[in-house]
Protein backbone atom coordinates (compact mmCIF):
# COMPACT_ATOMS: atom_id res chain seq x y z
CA UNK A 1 11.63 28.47 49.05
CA UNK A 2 11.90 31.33 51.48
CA UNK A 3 8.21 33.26 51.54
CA UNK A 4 8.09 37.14 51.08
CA UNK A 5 6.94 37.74 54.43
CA UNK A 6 5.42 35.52 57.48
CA UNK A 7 3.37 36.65 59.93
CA UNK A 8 1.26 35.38 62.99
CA UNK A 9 -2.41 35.27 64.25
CA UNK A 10 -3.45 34.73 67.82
CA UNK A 11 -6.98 35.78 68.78
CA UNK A 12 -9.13 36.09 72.16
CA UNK A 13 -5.92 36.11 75.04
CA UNK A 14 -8.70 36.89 77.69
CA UNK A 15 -5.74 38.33 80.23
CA UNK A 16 -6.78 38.55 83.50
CA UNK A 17 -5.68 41.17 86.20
CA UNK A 18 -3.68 38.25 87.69
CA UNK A 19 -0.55 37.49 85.79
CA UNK A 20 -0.71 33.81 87.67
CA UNK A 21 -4.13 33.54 85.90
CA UNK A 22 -4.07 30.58 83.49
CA UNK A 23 -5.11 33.03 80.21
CA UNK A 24 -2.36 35.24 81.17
CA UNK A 25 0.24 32.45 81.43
CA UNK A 26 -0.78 31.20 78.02
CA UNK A 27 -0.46 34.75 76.34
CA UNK A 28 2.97 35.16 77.86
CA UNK A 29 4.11 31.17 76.34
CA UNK A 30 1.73 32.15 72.92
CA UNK A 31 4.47 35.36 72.75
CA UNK A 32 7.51 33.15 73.88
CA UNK A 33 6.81 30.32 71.10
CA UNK A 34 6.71 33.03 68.34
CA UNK A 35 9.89 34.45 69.18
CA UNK A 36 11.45 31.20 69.22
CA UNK A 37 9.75 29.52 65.81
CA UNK A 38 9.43 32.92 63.92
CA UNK A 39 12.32 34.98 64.91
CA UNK A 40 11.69 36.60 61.14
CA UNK A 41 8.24 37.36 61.98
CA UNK A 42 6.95 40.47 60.22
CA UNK A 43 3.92 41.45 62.20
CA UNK A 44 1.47 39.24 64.85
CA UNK A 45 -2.35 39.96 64.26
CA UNK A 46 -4.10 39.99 67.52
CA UNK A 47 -8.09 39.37 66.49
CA UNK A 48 -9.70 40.80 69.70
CA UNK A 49 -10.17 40.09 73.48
CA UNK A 50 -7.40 41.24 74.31
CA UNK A 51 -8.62 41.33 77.88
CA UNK A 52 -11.67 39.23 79.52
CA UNK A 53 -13.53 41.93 80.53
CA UNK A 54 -11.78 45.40 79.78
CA UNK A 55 -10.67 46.74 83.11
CA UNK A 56 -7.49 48.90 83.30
CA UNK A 57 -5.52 45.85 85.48
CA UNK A 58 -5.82 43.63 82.75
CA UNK A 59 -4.95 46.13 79.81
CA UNK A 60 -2.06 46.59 82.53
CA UNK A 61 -1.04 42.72 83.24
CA UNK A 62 -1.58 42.48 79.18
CA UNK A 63 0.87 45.58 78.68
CA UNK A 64 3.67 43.92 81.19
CA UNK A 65 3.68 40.75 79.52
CA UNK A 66 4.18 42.34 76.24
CA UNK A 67 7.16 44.13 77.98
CA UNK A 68 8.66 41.47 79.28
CA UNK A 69 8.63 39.54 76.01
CA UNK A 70 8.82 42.27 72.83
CA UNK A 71 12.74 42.04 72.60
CA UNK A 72 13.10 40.17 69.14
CA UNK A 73 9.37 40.08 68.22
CA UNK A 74 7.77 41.85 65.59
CA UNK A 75 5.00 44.89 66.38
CA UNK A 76 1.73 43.20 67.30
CA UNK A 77 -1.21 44.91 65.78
CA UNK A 78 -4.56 44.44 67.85
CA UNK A 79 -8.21 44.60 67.42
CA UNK A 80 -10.94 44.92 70.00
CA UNK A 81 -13.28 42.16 70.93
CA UNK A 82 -16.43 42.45 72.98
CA UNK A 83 -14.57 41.69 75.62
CA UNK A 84 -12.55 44.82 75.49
CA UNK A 85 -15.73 46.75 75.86
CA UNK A 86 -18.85 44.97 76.32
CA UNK A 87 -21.37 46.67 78.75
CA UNK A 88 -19.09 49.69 79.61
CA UNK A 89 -18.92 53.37 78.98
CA UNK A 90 -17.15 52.57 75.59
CA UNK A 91 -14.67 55.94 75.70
CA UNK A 92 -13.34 54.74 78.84
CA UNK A 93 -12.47 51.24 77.65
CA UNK A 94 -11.35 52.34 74.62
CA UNK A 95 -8.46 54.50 76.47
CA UNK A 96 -7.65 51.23 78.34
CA UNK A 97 -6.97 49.29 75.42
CA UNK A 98 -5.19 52.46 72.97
CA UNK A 99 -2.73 52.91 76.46
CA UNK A 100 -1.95 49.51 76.51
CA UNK A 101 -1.87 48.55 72.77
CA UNK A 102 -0.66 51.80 70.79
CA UNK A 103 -3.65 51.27 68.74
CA UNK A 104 -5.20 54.82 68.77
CA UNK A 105 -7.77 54.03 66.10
CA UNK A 106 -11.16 51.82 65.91
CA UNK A 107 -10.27 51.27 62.66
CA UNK A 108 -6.75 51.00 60.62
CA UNK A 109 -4.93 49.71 57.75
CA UNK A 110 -1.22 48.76 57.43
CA UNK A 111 1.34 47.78 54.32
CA UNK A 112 3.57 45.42 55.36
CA UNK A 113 6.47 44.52 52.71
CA UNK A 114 3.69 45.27 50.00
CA UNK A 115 0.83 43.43 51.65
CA UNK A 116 -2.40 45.27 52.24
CA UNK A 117 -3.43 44.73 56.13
CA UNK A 118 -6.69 46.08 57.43
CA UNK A 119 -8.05 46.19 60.55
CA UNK A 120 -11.99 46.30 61.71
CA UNK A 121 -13.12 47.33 65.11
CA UNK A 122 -16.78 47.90 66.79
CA UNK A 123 -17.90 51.06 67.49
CA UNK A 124 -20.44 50.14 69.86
CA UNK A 125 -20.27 48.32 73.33
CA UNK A 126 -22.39 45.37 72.51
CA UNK A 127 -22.69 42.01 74.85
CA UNK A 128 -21.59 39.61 71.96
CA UNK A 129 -21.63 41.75 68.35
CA UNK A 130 -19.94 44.12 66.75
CA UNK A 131 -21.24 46.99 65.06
CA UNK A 132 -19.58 48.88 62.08
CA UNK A 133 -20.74 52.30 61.45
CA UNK A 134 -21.37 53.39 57.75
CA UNK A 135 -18.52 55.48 57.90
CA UNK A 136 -16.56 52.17 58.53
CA UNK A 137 -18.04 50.12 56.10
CA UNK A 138 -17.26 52.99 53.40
CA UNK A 139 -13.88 53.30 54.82
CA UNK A 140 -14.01 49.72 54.19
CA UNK A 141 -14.77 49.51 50.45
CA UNK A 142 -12.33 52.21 49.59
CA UNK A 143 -9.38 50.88 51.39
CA UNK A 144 -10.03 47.49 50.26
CA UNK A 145 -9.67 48.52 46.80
CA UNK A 146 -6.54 50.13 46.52
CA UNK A 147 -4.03 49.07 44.90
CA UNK A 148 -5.91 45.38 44.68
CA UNK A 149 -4.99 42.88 42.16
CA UNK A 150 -6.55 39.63 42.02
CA UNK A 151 -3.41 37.57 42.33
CA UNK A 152 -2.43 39.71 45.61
CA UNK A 153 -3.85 38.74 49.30
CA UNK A 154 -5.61 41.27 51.20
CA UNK A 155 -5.44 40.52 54.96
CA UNK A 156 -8.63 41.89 57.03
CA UNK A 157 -8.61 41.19 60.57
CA UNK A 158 -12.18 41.75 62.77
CA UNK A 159 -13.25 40.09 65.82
CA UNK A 160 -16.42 38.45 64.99
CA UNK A 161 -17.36 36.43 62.91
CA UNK A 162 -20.14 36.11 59.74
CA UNK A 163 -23.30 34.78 59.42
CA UNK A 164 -23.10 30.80 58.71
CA UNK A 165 -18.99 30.97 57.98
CA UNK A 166 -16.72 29.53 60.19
CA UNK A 167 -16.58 27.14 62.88
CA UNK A 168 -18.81 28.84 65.57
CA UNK A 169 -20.80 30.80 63.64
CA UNK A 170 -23.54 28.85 62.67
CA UNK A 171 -27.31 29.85 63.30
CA UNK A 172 -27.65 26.88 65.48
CA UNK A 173 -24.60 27.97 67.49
CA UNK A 174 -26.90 30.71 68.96
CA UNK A 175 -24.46 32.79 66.11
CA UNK A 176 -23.78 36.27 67.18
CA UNK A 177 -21.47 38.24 65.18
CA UNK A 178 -21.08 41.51 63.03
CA UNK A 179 -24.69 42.88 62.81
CA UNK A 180 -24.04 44.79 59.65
CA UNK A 181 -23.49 41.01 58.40
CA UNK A 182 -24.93 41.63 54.68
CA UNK A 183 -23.31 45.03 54.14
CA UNK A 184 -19.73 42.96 54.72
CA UNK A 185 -20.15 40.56 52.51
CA UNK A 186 -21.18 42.58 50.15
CA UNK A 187 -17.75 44.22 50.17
CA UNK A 188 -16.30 41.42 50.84
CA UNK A 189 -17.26 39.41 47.81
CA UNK A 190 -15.74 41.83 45.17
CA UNK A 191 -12.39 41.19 46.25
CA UNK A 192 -12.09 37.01 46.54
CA UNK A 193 -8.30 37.12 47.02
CA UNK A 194 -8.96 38.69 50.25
CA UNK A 195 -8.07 36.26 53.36
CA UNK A 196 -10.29 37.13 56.90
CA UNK A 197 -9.48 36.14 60.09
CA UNK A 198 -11.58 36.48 62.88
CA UNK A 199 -12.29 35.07 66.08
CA UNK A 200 -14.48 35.15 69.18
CA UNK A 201 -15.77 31.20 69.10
CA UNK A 202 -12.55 29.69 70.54
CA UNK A 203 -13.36 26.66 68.23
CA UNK A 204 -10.14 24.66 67.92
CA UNK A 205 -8.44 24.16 65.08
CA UNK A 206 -9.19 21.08 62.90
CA UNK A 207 -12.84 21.69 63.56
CA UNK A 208 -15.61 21.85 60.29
CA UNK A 209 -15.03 25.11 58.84
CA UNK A 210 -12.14 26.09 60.36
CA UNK A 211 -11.62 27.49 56.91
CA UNK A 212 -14.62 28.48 54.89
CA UNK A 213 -14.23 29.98 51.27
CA UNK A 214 -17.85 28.64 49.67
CA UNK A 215 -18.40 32.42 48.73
CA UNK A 216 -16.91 35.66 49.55
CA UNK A 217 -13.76 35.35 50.59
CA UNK A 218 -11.70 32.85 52.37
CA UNK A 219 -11.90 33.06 56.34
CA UNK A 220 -10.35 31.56 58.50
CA UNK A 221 -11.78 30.82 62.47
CA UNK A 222 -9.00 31.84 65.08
CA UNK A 223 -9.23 29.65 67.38
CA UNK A 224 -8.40 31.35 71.10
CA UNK A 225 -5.01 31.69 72.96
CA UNK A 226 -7.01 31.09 76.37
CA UNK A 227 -9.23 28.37 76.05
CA UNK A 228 -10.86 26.26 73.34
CA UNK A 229 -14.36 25.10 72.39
CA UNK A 230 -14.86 21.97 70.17
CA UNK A 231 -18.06 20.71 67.71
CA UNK A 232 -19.77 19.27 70.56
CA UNK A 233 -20.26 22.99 71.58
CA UNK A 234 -17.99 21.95 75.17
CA UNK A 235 -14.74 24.17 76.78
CA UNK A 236 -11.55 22.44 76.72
CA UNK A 237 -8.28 23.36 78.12
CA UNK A 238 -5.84 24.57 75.00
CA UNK A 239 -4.19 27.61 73.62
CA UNK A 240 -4.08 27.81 69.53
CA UNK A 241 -2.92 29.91 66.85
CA UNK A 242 -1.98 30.37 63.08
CA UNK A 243 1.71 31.03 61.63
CA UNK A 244 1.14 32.39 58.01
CA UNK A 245 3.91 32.56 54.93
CA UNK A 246 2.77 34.33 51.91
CA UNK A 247 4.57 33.55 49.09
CA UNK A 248 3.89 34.15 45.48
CA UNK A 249 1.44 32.21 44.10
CA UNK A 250 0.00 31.07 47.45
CA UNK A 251 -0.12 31.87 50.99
CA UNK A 252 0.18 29.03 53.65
CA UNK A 253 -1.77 29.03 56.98
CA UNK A 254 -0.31 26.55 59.71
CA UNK A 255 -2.56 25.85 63.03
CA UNK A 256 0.09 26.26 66.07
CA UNK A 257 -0.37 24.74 69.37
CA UNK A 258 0.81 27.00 71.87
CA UNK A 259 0.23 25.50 74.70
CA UNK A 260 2.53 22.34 73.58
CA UNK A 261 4.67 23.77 70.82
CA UNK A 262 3.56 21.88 68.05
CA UNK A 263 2.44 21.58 64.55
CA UNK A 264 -0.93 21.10 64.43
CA UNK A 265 -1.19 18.76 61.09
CA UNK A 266 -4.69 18.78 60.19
CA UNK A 267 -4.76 22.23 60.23
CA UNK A 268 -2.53 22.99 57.27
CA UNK A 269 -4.35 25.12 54.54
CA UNK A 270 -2.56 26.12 51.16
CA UNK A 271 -4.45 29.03 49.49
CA UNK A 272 -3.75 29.47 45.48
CA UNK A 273 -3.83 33.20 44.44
CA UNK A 274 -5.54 34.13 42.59
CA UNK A 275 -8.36 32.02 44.33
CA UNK A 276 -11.48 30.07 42.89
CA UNK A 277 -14.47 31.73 45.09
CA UNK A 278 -17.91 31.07 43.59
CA UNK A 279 -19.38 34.48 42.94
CA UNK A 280 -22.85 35.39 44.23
CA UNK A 281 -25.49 37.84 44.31
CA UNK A 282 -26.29 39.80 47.26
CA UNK A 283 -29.81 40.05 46.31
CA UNK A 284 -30.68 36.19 46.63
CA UNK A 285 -28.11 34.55 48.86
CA UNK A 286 -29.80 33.10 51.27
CA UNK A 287 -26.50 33.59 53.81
CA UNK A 288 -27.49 37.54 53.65
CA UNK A 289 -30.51 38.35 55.29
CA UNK A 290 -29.19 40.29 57.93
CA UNK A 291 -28.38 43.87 57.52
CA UNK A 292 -27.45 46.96 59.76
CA UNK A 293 -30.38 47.46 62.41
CA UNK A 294 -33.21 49.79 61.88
CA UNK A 295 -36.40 51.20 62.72
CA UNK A 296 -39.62 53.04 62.22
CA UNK A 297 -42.23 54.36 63.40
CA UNK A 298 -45.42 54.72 61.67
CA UNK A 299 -45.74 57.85 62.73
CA UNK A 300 -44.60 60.47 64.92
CA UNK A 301 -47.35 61.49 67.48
CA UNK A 302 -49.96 59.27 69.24
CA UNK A 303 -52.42 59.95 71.59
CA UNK A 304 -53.15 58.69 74.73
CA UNK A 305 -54.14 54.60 74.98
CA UNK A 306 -53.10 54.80 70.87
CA UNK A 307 -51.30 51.57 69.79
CA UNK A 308 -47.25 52.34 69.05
CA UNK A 309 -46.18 50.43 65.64
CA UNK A 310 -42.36 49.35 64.73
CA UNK A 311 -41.26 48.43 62.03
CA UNK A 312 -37.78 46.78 62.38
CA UNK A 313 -34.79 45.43 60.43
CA UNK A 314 -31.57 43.42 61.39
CA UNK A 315 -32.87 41.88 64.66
CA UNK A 316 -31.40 38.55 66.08
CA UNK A 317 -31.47 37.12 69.39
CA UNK A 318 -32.42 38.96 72.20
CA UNK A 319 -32.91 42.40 70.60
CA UNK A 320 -35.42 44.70 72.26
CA UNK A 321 -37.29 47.42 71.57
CA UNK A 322 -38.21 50.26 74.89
CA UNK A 323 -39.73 53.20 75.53
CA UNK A 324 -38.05 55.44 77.25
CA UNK A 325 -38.43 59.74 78.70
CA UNK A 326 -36.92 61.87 76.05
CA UNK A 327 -32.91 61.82 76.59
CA UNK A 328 -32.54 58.78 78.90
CA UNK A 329 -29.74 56.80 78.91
CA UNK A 330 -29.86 52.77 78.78
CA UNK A 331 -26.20 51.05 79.52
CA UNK A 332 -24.83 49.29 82.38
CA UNK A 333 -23.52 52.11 84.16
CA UNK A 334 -26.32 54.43 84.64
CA UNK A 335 -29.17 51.42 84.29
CA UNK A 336 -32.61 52.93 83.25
CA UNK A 337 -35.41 50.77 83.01
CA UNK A 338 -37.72 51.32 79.90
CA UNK A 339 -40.96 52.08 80.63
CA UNK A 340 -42.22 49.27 77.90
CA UNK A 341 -40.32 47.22 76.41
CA UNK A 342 -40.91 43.86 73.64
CA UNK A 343 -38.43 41.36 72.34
CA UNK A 344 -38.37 41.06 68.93
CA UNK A 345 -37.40 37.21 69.05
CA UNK A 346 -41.07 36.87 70.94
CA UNK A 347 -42.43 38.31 67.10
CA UNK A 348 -40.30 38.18 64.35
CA UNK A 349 -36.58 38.25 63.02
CA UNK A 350 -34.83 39.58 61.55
CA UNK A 351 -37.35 41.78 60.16
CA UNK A 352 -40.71 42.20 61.45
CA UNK A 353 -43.51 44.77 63.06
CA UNK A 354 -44.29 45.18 66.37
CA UNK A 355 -46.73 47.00 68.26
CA UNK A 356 -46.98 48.39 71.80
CA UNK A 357 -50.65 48.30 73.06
CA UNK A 358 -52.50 49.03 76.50
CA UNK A 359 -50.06 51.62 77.24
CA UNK A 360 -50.35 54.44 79.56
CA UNK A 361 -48.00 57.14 79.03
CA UNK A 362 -48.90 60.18 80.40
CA UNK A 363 -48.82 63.16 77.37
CA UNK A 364 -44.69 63.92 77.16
CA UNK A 365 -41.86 63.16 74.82
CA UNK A 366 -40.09 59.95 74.63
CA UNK A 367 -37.60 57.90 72.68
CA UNK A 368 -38.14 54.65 71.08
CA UNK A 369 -34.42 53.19 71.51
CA UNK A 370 -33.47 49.90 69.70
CA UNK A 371 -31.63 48.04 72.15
CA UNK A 372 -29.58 45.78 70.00
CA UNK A 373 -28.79 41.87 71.96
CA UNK A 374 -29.10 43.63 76.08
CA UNK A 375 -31.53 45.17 78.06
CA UNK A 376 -28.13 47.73 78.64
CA UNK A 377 -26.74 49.24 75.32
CA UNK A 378 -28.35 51.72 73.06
CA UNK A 379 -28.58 51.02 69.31
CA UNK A 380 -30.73 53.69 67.40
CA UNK A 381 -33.31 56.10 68.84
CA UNK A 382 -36.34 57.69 67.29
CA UNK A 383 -38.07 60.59 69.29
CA UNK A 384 -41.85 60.57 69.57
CA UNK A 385 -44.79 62.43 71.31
CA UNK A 386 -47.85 61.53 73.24
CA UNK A 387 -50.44 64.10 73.34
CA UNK A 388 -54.08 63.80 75.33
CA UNK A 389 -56.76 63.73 72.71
């Protein structure tokens, strides 16, 4: 039986400047096998790192490839990865990857022959996370909802990966993912015939949880076009994607190797719609303690010597907390230093209190900035004073 519509994922290309450059060589075959095993492709779903680190020459060498190959291959529709903008004035890189890809938005949602296609996107230039503004996540919950029926796939595409999901994203993976992790799921979980890709681990296909639908959703790990990473947490040399038929009672996902042209057997899921997803509550599952950052202080003026206290929310990793003048900066390219700064994985996470003590600001105005997983990108800022007393 001939499916309604078919459709590919590929996910973290990594093109380099160098078009001889092993990732870009595997993006140009990944593009090359499509066309020749899906020449009735409706659409390929590009999960993020596009690039490997964002600069225009690779958005460029990325660009010609496409060039060279579009003629008989569906529109690709991309999504940025940390890679795409990680550590950067983030308006720059973004006009990198909207010249290269067409994409104009951070955020988008397609129909394709009927099927609801949605597309996440960070708003914030983090090392290794994403970050989805409220606006986003309310975006989110209304576009997710329309026109929804339970028997009907909704497609959601987002770089990163959830809290304790998919290959990759495990705690004890060192997980780093979408920081507004709880507020996702939440959405998420009211709509189990949705199906979300995402990628960012590069764990190969066949791995444990390359598909994980124990609540939520079902999602699906991407594994990457560039390079792979197995369970024993090691690189090895590969290039992987999914080929996807929906049909009308079920969709079926099919791991592709690239790199060889192949099947990739063990890898063959068969999703029933409507789906059986165990529902859960927000409010005890023990897979959603992580929410969008935030911070308070306990007050707003101190005085001289007087002990600073934080009280935090949605901290993992490497987060820090610094003190900075009033209106400076932090990100790598104008580098401030804070004046004091704590990690919060030295106290508590993901929620906690800190305090700064010993300190000796001179009387001013400052900023307490949350600094999210670097010393280098602003989160949130709260303005304080320190007066003499």
């Amino acid at each position: 039986m001939k499916p309604h519509m078919s459709f590919q994922v590929m996910s973290d290309t990594h093109v380099a400047e160098d078009p001889s450059h092993v990732n870009s060589i595997n993006f140009d075959q990944a593009l090359k096998d499509i066309l020749k095993t899906a020449p009735d492709s409706d659409g390929i779903m590009h999960v993020g790192d596009v690039t490997d680190s964002g600069h225009p020459g690779q958005f460029k060498t990325m660009a010609s490839i496409w060039e060279r190959n579009k003629a008989g291959l569906p529109p690709v529709y991309f999504t940025t990865g940390n890679h795409d903008v990680r550590w950067a004035d983030f308006e720059e890189r973004m006009a990198s990857f909207r010249n290269a890809t067409g994409i104009d938005q951070l955020y988008y949602d397609v129909w394709i022959k009927g099927y609801h296609f949605i597309f996440l996107g960070t708003e914030k230039p983090l090392k290794d996370c994403a970050y989805l503004s409220a606006d986003q996540l309310a975006w989110f919950d209304m576009k997710i909802a329309e026109n929804s029926a339970p028997d009907k796939p909704i497609f959601i595409f987002v770089h990163e990966p959830m809290m304790n999901t998919v290959a990759g994203a495990q705690t004890r993976n060192g997980w780093h993912g979408i920081r507004q992790d709880r507020e996702l799921k939440t959405i998420l979980s009211k709509y189990p015939q949705s199906i979300l890709f995402t990628g960012h681990t590069h764990w190969e296909l066949g791995s444990k949880d390359t598909i994980y639908n124990a609540k939520y959703a079902t999602l699906f790990n991407v594994p990457s076009v560039a390079y792979l990473w197995t369970d024993e947490d090691a690189y090895k040399d590969g290039s992987q994607g999914y080929y996807v038929d929906v049909y009308d009672d079920h969709v079926l996902v099919k791991g592709r190797d690239f790199a060889n042209g192949s099947w990739i057997s063990e890898a063959t899921y068969r999703i029933p719609m409507p789906p059986q997803i165990p529902v859960v509550d927000p409010k005890t599952d023990p897979d959603m303690t992580l929410g969008n950052p935030t911070m308070q202080l306990d007050k707003r003026h101190y005085l001289v010597g007087e002990p600073i206290h934080v009280t935090y929310a949605g901290s993992l990793n490497k987060d820090a907390f610094g003190i900075f003048p009033r209106g400076a900066v932090p990100n790598e390219v104008r580098q401030i230093e804070p004046l004091a700064f704590i990690l919060t994985n030295t106290v508590q996470q993901p929620d906690g209190m800190l305090t700064f003590e010993h300190l000796t600001l001179p009387p001013g105005e400052y900023d307490m900035i949350y600094l999210g997983e670097t010393m280098h990108v602003e989160l949130t800022r709260l303005p304080f004073e320190v007066t003499a007393g």
